[in-house]
Protein backbone atom coordinates (compact mmCIF):
# COMPACT_ATOMS: atom_id res chain seq x y z
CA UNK A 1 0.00 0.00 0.00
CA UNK A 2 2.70 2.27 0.39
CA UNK A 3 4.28 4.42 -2.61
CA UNK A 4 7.96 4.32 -2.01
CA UNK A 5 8.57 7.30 -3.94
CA UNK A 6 6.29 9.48 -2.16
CA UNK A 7 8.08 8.54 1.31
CA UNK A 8 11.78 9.54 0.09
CA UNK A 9 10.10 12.98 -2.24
CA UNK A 10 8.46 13.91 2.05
CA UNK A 11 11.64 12.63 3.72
CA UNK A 12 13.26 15.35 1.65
CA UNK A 13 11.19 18.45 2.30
CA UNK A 14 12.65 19.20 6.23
CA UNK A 15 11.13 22.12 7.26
CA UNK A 16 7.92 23.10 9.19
CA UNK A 17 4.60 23.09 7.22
CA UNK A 18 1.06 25.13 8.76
CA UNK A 19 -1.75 23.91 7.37
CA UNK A 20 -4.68 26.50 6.43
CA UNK A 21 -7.90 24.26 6.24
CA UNK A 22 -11.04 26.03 4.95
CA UNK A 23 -14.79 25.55 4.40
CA UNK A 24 -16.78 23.90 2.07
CA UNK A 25 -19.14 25.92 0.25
CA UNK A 26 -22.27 24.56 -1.23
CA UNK A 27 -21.90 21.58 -3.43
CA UNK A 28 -17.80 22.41 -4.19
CA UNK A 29 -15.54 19.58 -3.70
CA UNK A 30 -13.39 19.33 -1.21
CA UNK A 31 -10.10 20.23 -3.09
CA UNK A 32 -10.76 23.96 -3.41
CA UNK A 33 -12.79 23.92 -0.02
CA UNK A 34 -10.40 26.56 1.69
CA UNK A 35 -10.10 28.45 -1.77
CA UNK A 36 -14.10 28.51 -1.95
CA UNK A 37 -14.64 29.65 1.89
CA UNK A 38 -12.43 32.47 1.74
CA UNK A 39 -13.96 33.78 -1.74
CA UNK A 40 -17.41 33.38 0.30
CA UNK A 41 -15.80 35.30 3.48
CA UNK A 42 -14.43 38.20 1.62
CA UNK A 43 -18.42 39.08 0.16
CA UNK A 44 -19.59 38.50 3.72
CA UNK A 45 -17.68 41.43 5.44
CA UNK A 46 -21.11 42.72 6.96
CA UNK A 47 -21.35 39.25 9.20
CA UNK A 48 -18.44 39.36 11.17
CA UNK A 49 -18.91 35.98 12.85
CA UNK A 50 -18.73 34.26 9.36
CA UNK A 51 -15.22 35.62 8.85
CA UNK A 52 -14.05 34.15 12.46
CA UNK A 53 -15.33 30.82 11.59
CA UNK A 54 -13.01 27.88 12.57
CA UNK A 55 -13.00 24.72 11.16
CA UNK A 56 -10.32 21.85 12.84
CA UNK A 57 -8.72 19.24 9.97
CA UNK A 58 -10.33 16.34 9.78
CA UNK A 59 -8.07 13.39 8.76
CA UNK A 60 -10.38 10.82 9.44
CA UNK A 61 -13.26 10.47 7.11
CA UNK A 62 -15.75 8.76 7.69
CA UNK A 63 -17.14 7.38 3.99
CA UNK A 64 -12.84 5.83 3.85
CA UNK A 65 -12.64 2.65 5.80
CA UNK A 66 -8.97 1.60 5.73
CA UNK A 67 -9.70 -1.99 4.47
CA UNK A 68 -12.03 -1.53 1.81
CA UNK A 69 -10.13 1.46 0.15
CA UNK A 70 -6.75 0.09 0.48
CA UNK A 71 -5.20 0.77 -2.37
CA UNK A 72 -5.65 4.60 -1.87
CA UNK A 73 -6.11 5.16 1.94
CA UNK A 74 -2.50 6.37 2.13
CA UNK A 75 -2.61 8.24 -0.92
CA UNK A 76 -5.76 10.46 0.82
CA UNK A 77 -4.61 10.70 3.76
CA UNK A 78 -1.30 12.00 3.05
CA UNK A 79 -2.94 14.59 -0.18
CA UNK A 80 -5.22 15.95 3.04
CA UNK A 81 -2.92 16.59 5.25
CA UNK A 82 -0.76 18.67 3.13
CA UNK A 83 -3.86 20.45 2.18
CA UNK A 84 -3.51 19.39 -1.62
CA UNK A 85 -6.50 17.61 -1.50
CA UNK A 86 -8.88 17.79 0.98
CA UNK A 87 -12.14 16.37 2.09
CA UNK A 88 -16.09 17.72 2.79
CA UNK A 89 -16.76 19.94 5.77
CA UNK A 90 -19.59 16.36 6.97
CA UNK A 91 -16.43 14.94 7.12
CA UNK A 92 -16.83 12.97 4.21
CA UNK A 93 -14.03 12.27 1.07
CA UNK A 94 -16.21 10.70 -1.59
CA UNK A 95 -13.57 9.08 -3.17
CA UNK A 96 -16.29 7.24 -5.58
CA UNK A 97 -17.29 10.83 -6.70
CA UNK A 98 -16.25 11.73 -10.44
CA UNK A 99 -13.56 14.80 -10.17
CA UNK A 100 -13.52 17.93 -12.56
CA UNK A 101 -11.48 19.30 -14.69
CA UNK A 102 -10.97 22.25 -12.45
CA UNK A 103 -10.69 20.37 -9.52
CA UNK A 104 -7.41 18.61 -10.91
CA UNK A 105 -6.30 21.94 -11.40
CA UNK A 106 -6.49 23.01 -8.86
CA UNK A 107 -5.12 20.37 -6.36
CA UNK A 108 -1.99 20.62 -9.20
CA UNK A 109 -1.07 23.86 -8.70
CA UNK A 110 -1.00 23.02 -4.69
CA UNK A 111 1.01 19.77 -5.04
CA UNK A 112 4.01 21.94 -6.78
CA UNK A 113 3.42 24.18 -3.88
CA UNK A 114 2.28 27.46 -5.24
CA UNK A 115 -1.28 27.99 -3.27
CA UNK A 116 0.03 30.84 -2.14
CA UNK A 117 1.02 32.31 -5.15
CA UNK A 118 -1.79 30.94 -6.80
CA UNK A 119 -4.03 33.58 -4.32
CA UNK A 120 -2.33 36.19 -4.54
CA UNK A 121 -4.89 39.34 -5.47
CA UNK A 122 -2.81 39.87 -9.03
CA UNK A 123 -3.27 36.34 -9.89
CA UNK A 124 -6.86 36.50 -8.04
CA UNK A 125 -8.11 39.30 -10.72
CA UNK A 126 -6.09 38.24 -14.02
CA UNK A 127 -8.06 38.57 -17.17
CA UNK A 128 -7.64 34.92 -19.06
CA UNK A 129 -8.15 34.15 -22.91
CA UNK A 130 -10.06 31.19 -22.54
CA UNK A 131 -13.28 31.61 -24.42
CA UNK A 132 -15.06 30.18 -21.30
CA UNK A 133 -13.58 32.84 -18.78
CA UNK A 134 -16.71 34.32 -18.19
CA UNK A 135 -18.17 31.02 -17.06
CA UNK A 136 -15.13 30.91 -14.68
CA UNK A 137 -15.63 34.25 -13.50
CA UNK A 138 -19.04 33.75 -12.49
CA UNK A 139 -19.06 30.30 -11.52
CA UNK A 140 -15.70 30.49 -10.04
CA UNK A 141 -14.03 33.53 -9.34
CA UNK A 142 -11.86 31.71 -6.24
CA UNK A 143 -9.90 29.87 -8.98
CA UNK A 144 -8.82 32.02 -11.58
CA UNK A 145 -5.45 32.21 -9.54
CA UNK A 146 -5.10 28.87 -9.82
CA UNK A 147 -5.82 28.66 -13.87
CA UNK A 148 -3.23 31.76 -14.10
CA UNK A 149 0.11 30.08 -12.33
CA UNK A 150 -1.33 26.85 -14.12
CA UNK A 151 -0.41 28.57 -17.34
CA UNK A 152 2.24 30.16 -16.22
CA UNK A 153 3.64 26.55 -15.05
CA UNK A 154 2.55 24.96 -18.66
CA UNK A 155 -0.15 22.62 -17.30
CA UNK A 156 -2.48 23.26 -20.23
CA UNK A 157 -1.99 22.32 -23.61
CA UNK A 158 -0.87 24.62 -26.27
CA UNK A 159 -3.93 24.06 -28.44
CA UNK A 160 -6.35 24.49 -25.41
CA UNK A 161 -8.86 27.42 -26.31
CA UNK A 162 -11.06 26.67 -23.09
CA UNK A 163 -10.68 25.78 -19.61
CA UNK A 164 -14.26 23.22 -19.41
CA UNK A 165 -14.06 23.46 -16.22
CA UNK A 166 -17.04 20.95 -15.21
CA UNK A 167 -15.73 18.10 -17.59
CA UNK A 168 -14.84 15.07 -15.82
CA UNK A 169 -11.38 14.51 -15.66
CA UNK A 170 -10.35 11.38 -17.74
CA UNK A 171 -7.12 9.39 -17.31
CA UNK A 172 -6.14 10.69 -20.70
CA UNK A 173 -6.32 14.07 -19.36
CA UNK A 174 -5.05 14.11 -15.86
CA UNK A 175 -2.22 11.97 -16.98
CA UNK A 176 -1.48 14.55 -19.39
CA UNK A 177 -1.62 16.77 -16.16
CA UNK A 178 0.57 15.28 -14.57
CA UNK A 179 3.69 14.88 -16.73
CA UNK A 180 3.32 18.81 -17.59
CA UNK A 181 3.40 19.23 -13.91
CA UNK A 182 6.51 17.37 -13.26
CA UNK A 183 8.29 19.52 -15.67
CA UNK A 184 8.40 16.27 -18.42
CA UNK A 185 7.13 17.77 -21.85
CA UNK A 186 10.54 17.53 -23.45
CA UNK A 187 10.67 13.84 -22.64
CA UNK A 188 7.11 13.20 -23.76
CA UNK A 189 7.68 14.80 -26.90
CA UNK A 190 10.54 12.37 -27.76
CA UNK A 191 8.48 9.59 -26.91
CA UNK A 192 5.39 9.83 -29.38
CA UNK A 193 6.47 6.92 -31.81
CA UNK A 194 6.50 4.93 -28.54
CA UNK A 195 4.04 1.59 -29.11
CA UNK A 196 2.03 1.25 -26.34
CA UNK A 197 1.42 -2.23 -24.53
CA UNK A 198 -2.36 -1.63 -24.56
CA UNK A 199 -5.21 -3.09 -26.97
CA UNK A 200 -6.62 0.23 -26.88
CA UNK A 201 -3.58 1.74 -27.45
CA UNK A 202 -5.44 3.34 -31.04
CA UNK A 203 -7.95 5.30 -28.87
CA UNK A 204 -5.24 7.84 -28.00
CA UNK A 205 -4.53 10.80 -30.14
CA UNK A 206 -1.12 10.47 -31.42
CA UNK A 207 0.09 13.89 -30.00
CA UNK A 208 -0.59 12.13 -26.78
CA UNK A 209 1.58 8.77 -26.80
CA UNK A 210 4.52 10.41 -25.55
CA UNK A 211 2.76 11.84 -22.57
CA UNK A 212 0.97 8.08 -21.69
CA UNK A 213 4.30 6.45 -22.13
CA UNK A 214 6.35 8.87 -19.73
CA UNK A 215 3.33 8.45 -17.16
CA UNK A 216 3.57 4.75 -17.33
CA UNK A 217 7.14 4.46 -17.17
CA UNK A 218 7.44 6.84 -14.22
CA UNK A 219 4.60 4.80 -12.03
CA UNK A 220 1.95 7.60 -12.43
CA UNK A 221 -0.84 5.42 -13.52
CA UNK A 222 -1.10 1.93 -15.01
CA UNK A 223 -2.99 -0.02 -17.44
CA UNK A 224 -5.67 -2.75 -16.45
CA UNK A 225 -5.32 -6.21 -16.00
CA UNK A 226 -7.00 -6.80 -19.05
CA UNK A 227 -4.46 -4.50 -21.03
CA UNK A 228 -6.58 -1.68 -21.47
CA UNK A 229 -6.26 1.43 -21.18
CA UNK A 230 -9.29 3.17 -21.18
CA UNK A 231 -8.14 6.75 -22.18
CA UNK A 232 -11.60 8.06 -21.77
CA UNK A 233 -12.95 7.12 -18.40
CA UNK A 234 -13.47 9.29 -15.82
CA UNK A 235 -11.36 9.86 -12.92
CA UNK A 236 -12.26 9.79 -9.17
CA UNK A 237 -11.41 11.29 -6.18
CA UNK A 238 -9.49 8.21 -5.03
CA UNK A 239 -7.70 8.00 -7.96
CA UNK A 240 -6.81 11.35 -7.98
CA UNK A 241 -5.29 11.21 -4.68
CA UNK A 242 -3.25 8.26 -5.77
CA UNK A 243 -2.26 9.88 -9.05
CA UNK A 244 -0.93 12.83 -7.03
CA UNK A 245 0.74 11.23 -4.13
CA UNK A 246 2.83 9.57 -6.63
CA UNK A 247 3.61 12.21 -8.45
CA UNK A 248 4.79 13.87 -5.46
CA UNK A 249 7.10 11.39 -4.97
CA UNK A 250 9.11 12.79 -8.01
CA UNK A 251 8.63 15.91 -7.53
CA UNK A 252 11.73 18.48 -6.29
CA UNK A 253 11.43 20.42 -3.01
CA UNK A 254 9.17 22.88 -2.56
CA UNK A 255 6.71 24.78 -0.05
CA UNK A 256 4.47 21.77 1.01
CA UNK A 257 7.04 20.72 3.60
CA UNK A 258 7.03 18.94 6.89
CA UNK A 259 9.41 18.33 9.95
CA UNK A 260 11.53 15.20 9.54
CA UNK A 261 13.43 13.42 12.36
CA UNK A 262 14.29 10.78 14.62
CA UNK A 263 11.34 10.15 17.34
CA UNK A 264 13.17 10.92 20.69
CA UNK A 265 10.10 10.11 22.80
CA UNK A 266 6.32 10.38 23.15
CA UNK A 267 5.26 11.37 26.49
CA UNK A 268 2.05 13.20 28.48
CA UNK A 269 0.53 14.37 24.70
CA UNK A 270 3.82 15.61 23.31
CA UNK A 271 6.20 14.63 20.29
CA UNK A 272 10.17 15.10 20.62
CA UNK A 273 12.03 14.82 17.21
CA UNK A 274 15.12 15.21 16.13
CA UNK A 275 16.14 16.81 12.70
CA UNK A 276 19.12 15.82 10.75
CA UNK A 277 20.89 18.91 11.89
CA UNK A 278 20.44 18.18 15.52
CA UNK A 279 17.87 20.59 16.53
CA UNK A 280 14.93 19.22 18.51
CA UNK A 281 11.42 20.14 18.35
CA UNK A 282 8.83 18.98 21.07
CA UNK A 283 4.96 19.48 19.55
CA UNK A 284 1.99 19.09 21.35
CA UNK A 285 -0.19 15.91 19.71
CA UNK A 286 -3.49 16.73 18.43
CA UNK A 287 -6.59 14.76 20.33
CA UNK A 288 -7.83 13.31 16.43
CA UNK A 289 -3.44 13.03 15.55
CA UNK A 290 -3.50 10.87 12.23
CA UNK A 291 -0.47 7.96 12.54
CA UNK A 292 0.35 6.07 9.76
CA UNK A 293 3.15 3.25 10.91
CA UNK A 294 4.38 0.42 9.14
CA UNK A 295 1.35 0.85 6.66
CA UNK A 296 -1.22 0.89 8.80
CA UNK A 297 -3.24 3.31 10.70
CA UNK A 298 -1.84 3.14 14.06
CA UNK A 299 -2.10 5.06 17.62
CA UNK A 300 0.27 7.52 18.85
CA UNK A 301 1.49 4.78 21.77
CA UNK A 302 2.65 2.40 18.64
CA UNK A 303 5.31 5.37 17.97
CA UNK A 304 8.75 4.02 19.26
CA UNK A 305 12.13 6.42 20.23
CA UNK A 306 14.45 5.65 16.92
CA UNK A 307 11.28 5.84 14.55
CA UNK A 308 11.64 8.22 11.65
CA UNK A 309 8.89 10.04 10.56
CA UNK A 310 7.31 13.13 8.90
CA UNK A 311 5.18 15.27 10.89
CA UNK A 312 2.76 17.73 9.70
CA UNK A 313 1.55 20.33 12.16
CA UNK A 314 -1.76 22.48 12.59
CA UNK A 315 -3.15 25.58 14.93
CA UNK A 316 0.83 24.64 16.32
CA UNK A 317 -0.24 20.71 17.11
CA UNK A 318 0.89 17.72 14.97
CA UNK A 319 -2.07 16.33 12.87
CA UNK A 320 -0.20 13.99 10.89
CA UNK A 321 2.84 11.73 11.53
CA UNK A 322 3.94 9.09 9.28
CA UNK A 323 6.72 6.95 10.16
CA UNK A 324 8.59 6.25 7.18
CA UNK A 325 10.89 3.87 8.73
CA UNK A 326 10.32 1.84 11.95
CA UNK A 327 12.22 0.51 14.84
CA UNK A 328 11.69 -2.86 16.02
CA UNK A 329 10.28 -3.39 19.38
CA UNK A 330 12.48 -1.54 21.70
CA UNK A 331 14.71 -3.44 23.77
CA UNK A 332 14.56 -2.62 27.70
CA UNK A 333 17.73 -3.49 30.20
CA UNK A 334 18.78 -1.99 33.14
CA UNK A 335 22.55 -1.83 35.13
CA UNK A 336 22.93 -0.83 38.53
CA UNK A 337 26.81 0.63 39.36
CA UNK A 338 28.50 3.55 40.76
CA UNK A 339 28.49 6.97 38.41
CA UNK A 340 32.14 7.87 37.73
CA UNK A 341 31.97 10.24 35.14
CA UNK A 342 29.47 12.91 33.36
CA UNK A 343 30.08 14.18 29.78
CA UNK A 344 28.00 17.20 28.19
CA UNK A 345 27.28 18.46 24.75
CA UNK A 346 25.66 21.75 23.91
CA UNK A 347 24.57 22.29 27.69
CA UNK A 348 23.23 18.76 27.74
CA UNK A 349 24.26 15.55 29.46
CA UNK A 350 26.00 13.58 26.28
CA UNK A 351 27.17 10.12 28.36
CA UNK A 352 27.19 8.69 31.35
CA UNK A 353 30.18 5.98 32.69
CA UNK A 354 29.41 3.39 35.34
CA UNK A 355 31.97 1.01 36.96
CA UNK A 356 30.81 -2.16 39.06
CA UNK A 357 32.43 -5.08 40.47
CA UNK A 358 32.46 -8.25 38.54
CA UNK A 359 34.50 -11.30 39.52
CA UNK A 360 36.37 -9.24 41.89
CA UNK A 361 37.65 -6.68 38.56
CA UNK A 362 35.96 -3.29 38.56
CA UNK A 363 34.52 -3.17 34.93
CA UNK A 364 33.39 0.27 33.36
CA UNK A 365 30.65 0.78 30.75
CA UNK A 366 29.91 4.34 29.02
CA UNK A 367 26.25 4.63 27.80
CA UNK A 368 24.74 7.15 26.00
CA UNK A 369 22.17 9.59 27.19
CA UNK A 370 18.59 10.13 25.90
CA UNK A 371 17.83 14.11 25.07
CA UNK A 372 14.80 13.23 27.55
CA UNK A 373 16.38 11.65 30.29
CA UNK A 374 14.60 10.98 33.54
CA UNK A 375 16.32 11.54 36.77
CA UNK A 376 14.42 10.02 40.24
CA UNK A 377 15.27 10.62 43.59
CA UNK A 378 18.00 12.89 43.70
CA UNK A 379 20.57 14.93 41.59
CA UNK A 380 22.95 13.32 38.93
CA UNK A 381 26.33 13.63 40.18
CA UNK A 382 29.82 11.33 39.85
CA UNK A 383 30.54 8.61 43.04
CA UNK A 384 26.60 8.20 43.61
CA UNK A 385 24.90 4.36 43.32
CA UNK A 386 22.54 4.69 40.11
CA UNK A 387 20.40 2.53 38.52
CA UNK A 388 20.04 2.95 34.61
CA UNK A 389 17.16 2.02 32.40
CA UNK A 390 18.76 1.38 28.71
CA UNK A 391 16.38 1.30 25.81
CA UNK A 392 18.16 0.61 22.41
CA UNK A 393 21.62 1.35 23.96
CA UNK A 394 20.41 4.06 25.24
CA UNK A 395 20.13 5.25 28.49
CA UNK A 396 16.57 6.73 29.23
CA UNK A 397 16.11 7.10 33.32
CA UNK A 398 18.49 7.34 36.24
CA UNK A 399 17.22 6.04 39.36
CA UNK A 400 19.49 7.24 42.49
CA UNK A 401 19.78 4.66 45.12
CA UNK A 402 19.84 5.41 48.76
């Protein structure tokens, strides 16, 4: 269940990620709920209490049951919580539900990280040359940021006179979407006297072979198992997500970043990590905290110290941790002997040494110190009797003996 790719593209965006979640607006899906709410908000100045609205991120939709969907359960989860793709303020996904043309768009323009830009009031008021921009203005004045840095990034065809903005989104289509968005034209382009594997294979328009054979070849989409195709048929929302989330996976860095570290410990509702660069961030876990671990949804106790994972944060509280590569089950010891020595590192006990008798020889061992360490019943200092609790070779609590 777990796309590879997508784990190593989020291992290497390292820095911290806010998540703005919006609301859903009449019948508007999901992926431009935010978008939608704040169009909304700005026409509703005169009701103040609609501006201050709050709505919390829901990761866990109900209408997604973990078993039956999967094949894309990760893929959703992880487009939500990035805010790429996100769900229906009754806490619903419908992942069975057909997605548009503008919806794909849209949740495009977010996955290469340019939402922001995307909203920005120049982009917000551009004046487009697609014969159906009226349509858009009226129907959808929230996107036409979105359409704008889409052209700007060459998402849209160079014959393309109109947007169509409520036409269903084929697999033609959105993988045609996707290779534009990973920057792969020039490699498509070389590819249209490629012979595709599928019996169907004549149903696509030969200025589009290239872009189906890059999409296939990089893992963006696949045929069926009875060697179709099927250029023409709609895509959903789960499919989406999965078509995205993979194509995230080969995507460069940019803004939709998360923290990334070594799990430390996870104690009393908090999260300590560890980056690469050895800073350490402690964040407060979110009561409704989404955990993916070892492919499955898990609970924030199944976290171990040594886990790595990717952490995505809202309102300052992780909502989102997925640990992309798992400890076994810790292993617990303990050592009783007399503190000799005391070692610090950047204002922080580094190592401990303890020295005990065994067969009448006084035998030392050095152990290093957890960034958490628990000290009982008294202060840490050399000739005291200590007992040490190790976990992974690591030494977690000091117990002072009397």
């Amino acid at each position: 269940m777990t796309n590879t790719n997508s784990k190593f593209s989020l291992l290497r965006k390292s820095t911290a990620a806010t998540l703005a979640i919006g609301v859903l607006a009449g019948s508007l899906s999901g992926v431009y709920a935010d978008a939608s709410a704040k169009h909304k908000e700005d026409h509703d100045d005169k009701d103040k209490n609609k501006g201050k609205s709050k709505i919390e991120l829901n990761l866990n939709f109900h209408d997604v049951d973990e078993k039956e969907w999967k094949w894309a359960y990760e893929h959703i989860i992880r487009l939500a919580s990035q805010q790429v793709f996100n769900g229906y303020e009754d806490g619903s996904f419908k992942p069975k539900e057909k997605i548009k043309r503008i919806e794909a768009l849209v949740a495009a323009v977010r996955l290469l990280g340019l939402k922001e830009e995307a909203e920005k009031p120049e982009n917000m008021n551009a004046k487009l040359n697609f014969k159906d921009f009226k349509e858009i203005q009226k129907k959808y004045p929230w996107a036409i940021g979105y359409l704008q840095v889409a052209l700007e990034n060459d998402l849209f065809s160079e014959n393309d006179t109109s947007v169509q903005p409520e036409k269903p989104a084929d697999r033609l289509w959105a993988s045609i979407l996707l290779v534009k968005a990973l920057k792969l034209d020039g490699e498509a382009k070389k590819k249209m006297d490629t012979v595709l594997p599928f019996r169907d294979a004549n149903q696509i328009p030969a200025g589009s072979v290239g872009y189906v054979a890059v999409a296939v070849e990089k893992g963006l989409i696949t045929g069926y198992s009875d060697r179709t195709f099927q250029p023409n048929k709609p895509v959903t929302r789960a499919e989406l997500a999965a078509l995205l989330d993979r194509a995230d996976g080969q995507l460069p860095e940019n803004g939709n970043t998360a923290i990334v570290g070594t799990v430390q410990s996870v104690s009393n509702g908090n999260l300590s990590v560890k980056k690469a660069d050895g800073t350490t961030y402690t964040i407060p876990l979110d009561a409704g905290v989404f955990v993916f671990r070892k492919d499955v949804k898990a609970s924030p106790s199944a976290i171990q110290q040594g886990d790595e994972a990717l952490i995505r944060t809202y309102n300052g509280k992780a909502v989102f941790i997925e640990v992309t590569k798992a400890v076994d089950a810790p292993v617990q010891t303990t050592d009783t002997g007399t503190l000799t020595e005391i070692t610090y590192a950047a204002n922080k006990i580094d190592t401990i040494k303890l020295a005990k008798i065994v067969n009448n020889a006084t035998v030392t061992t050095t152990y290093k110190v957890s960034d958490s360490l628990v000290i009982a019943d008294g202060a840490l200092t050399t000739n005291k009797n200590v007992t040490v609790t190790i976990v992974n070779n690591v030494v977690t609590k000091v117990q002072i003996l009397s």
